[in-house]
N, C-alpha and C. Protein backbone atom coordinates (compact mmCIF):
# COMPACT_ATOMS: atom_id res chain seq x y z
N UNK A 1 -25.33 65.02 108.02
CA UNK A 1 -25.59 64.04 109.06
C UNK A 1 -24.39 64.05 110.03
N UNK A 2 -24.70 64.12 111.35
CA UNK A 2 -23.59 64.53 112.19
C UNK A 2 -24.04 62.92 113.34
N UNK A 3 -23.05 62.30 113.30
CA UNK A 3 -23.05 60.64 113.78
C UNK A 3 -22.30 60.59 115.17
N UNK A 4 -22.80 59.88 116.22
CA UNK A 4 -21.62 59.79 117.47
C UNK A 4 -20.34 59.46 117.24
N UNK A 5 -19.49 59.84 118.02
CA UNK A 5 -18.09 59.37 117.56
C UNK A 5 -17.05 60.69 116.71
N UNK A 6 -18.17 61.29 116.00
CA UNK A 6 -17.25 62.28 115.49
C UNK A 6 -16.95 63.40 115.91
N UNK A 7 -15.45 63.86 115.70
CA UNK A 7 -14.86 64.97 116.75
C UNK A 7 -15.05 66.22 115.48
N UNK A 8 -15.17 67.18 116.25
CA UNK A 8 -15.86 68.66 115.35
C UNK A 8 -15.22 69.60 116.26
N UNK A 9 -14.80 70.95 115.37
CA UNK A 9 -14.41 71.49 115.82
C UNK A 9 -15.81 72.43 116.06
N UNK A 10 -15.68 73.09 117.38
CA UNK A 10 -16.93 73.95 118.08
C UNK A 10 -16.62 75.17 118.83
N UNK A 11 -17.13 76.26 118.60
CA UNK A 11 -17.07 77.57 119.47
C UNK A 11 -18.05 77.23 120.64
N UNK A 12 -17.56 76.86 121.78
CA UNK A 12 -18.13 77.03 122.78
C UNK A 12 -18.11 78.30 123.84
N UNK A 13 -17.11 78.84 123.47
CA UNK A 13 -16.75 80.50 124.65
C UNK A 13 -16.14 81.04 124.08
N UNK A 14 -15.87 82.01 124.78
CA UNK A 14 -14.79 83.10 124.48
C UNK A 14 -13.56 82.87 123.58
N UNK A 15 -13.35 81.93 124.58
CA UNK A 15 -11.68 81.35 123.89
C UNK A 15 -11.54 80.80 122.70
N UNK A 16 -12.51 80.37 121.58
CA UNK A 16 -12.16 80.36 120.54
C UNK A 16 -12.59 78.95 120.03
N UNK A 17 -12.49 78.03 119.03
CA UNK A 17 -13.31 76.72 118.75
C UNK A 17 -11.61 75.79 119.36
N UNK A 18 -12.53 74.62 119.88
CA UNK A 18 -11.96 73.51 120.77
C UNK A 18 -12.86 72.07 119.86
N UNK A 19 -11.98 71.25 120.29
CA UNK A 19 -12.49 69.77 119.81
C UNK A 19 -13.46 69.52 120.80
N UNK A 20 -14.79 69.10 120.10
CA UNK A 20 -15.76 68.28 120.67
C UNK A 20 -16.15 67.07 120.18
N UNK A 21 -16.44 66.04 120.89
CA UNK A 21 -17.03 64.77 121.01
C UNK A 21 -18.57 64.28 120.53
N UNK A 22 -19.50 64.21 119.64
CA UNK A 22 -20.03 64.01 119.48
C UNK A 22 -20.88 62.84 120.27
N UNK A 23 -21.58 62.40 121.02
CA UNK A 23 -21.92 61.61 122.26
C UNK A 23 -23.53 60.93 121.62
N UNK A 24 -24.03 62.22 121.24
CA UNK A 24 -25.76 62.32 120.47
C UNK A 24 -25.76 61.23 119.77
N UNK A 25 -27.16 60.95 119.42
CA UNK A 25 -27.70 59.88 118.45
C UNK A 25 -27.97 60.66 117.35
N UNK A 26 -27.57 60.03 116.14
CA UNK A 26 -27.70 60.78 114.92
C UNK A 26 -29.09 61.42 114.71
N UNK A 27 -29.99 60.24 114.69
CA UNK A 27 -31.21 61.29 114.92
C UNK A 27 -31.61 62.37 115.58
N UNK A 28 -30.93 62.65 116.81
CA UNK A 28 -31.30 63.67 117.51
C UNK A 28 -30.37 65.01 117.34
N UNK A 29 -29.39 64.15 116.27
CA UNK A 29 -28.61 65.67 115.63
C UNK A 29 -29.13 66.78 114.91
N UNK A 30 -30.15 66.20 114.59
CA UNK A 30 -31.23 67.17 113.34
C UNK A 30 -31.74 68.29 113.46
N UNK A 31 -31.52 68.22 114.90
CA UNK A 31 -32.41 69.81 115.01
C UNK A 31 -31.19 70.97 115.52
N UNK A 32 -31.40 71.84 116.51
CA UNK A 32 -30.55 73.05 116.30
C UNK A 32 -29.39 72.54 117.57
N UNK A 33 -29.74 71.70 117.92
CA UNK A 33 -28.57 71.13 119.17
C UNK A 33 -28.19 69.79 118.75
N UNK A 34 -26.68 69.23 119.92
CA UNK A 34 -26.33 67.99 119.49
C UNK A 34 -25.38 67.89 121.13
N UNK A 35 -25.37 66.66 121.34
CA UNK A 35 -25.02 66.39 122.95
C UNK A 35 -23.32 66.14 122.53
N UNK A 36 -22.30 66.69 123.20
CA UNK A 36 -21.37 66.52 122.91
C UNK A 36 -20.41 67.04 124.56
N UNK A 37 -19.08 66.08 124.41
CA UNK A 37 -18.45 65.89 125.11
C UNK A 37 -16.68 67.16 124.89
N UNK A 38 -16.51 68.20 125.39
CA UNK A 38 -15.72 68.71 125.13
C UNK A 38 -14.13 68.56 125.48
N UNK A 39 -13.27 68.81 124.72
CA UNK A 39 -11.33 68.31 124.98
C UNK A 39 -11.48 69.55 125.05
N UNK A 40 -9.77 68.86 126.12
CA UNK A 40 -9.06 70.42 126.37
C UNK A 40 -7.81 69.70 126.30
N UNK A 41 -6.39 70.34 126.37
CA UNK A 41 -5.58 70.18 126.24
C UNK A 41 -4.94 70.32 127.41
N UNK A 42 -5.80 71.37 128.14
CA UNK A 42 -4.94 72.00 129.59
C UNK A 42 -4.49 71.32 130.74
N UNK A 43 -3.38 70.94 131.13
CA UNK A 43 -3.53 70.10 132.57
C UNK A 43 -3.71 68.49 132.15
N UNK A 44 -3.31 68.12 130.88
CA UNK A 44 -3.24 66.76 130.49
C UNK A 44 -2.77 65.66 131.32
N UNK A 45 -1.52 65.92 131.72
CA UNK A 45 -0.78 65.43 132.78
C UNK A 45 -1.81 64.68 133.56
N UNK A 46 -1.86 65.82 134.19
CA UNK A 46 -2.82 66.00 135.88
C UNK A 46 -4.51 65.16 135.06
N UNK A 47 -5.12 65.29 133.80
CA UNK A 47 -6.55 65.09 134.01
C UNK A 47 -6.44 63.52 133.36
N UNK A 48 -5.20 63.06 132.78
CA UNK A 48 -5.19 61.86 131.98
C UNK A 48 -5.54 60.61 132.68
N UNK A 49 -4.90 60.77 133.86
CA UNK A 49 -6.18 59.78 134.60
C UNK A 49 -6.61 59.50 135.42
N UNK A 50 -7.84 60.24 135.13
CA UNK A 50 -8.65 60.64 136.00
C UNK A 50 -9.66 59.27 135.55
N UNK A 51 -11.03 59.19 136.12
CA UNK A 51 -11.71 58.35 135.90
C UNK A 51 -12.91 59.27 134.65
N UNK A 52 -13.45 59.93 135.66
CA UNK A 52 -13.81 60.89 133.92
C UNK A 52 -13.41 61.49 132.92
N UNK A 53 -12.49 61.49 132.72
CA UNK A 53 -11.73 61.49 131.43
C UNK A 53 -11.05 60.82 130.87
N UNK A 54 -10.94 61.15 129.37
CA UNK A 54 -10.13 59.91 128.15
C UNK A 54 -8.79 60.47 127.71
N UNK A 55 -8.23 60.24 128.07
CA UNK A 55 -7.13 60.90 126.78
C UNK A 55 -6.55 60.20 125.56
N UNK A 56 -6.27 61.54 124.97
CA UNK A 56 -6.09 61.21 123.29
C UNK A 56 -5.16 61.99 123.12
N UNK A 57 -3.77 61.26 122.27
CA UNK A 57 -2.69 61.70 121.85
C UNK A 57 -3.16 62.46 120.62
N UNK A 58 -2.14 63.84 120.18
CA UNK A 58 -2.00 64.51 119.37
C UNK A 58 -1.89 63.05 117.88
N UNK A 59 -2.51 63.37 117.35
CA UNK A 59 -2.33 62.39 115.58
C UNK A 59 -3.78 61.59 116.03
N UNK A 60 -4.20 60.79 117.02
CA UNK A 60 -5.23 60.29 117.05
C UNK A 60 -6.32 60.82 116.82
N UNK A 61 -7.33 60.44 115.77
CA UNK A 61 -8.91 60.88 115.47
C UNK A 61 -8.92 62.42 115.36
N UNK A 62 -7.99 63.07 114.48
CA UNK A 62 -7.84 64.19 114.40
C UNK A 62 -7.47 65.21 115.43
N UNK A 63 -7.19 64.83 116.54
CA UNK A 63 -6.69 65.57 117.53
C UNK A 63 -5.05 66.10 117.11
N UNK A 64 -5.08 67.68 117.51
CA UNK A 64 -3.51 68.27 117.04
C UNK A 64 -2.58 68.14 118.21
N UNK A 65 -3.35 68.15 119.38
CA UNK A 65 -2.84 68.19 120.80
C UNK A 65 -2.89 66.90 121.54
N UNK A 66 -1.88 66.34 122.35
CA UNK A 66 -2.52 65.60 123.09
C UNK A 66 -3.96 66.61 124.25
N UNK A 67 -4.63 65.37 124.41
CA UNK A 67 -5.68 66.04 124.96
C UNK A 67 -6.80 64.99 126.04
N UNK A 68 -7.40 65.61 126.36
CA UNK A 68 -8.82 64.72 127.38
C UNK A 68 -9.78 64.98 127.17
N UNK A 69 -11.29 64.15 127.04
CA UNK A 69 -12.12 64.53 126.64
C UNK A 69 -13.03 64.51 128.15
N UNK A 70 -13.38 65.87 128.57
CA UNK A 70 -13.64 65.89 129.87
C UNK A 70 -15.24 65.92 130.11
N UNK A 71 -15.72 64.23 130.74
CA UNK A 71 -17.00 63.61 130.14
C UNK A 71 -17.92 64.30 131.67
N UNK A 72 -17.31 64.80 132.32
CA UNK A 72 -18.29 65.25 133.25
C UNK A 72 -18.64 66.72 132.91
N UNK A 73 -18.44 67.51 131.84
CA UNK A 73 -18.85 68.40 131.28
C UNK A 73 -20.15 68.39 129.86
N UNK A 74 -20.45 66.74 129.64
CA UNK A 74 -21.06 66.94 128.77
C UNK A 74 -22.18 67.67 128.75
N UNK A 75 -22.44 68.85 127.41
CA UNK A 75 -22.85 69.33 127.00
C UNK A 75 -24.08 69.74 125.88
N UNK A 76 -24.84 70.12 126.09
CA UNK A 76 -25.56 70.51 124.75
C UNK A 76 -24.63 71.87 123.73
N UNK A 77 -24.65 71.66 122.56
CA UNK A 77 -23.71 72.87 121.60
C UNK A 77 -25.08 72.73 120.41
N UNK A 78 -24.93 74.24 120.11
CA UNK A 78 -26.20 74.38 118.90
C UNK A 78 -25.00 74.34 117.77
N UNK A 79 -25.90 73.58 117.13
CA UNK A 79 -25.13 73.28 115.56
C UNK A 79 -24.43 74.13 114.79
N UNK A 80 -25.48 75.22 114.97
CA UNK A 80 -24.48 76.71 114.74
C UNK A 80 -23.01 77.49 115.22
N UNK A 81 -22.96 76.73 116.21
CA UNK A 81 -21.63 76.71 116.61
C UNK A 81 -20.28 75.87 116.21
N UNK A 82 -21.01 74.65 115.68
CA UNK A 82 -20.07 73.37 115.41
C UNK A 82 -19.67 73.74 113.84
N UNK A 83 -18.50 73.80 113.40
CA UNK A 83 -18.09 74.13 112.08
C UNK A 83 -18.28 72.75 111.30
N UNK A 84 -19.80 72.22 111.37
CA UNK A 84 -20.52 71.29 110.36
C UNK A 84 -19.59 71.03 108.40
N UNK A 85 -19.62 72.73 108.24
CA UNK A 85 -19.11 72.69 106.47
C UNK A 85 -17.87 72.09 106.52
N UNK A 86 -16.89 72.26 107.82
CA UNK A 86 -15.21 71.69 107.21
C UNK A 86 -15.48 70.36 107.27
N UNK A 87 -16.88 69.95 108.09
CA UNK A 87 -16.20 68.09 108.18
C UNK A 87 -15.64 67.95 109.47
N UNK A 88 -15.91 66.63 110.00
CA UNK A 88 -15.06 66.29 111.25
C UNK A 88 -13.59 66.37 111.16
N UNK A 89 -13.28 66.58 112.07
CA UNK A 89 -12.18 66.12 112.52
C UNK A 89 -11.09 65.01 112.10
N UNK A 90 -12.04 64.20 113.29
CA UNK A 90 -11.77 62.34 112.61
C UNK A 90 -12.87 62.11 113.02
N UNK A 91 -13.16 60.78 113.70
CA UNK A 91 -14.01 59.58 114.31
C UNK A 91 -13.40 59.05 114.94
N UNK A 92 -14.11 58.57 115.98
CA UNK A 92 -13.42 57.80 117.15
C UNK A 92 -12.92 56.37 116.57
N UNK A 93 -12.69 55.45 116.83
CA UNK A 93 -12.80 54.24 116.95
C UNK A 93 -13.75 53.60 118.02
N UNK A 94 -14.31 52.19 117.75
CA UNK A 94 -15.54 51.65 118.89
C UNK A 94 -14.89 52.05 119.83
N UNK A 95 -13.81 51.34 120.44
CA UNK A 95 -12.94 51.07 121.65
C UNK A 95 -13.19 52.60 122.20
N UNK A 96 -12.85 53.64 121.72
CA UNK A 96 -12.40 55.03 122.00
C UNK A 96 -13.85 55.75 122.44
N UNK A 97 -14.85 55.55 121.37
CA UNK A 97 -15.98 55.92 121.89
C UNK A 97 -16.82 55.06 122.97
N UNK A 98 -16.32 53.80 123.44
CA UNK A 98 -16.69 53.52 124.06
C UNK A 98 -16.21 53.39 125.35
N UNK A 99 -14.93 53.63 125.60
CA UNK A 99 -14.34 54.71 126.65
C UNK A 99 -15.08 56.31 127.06
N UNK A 100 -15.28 56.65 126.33
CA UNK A 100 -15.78 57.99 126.50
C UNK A 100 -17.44 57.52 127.18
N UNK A 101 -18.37 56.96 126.62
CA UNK A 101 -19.41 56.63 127.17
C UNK A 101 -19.31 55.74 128.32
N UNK A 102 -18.21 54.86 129.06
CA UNK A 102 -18.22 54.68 130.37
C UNK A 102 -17.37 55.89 131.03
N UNK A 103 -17.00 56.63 130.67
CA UNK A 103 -16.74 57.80 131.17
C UNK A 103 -17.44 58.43 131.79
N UNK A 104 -18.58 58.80 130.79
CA UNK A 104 -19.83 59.77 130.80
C UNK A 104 -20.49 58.64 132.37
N UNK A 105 -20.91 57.44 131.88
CA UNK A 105 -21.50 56.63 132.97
C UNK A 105 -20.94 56.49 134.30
N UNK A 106 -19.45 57.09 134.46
CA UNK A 106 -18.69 57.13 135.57
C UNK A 106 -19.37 58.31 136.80
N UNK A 107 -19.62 59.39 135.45
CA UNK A 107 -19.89 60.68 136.07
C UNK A 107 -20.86 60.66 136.40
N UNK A 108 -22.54 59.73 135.96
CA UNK A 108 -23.72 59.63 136.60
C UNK A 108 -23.53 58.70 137.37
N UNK A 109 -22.68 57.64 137.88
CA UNK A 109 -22.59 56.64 138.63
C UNK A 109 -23.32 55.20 137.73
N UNK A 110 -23.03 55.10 136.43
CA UNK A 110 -23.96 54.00 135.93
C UNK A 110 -23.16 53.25 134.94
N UNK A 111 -23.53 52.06 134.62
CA UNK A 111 -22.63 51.51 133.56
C UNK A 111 -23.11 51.33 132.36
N UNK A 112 -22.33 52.78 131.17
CA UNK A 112 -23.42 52.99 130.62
C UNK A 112 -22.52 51.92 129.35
N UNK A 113 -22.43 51.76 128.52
CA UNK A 113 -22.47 51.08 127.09
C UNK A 113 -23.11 51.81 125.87
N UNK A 114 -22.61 51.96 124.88
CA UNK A 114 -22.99 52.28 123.62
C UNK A 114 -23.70 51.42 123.35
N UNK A 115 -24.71 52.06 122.14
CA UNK A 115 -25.30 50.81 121.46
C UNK A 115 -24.95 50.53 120.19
């Protein structure tokens, strides 16, 4: 069972597996995709604050890097990509995931809220 909030590590490109954001409703994790929000580390400085993005210090919710979770990229990732067997990461906290989802709502122009 793969739940919002939890950070997973994911092969999305070339470059190798990166922390992703889990965003999806658990139910809709079930099948071969899952909606997720991808970190980068790059340009922290410069993306920390921004309005679409979160940042997260290295030690927080399993993050090694400080980092941003850059919500105007959210994504679909097939499960097959997400390294499901090690286990998350961490989990967000409410507060944290619910930063990230007015994030996401920043980038459609809406005020979105978790439920």
């Amino acid at each position: 069972m793969i739940n919002p909030g939890e950070v997973y590590s994911a092969d999305l490109d070339a470059a190798g597996p990166r922390p992703i954001i889990v965003v999806s409703r658990e139910e809709l994790n079930r099948g071969n995709y899952l909606l997720a929000v991808p970190c980068t580390s790059r340009r922290f400085a410069l993306r920390k604050n921004l309005p679409n993005c979160v940042p997260f210090l290295a030690g927080q919710f399993g993050f090694t890097a400080d980092c941003v979770a850059q919500c105007e990229l959210l994504t679909p990732v097939r499960i097959a990509d997400v390294h499901v067997a090690a286990g998350p990461l961490g989990v967000l906290d409410e507060p944290a995931l619910r930063s990230v989802i007015k994030a996401i709502g920043h980038v459609v122009d809406s005020d979105c809220e978790p439920n």
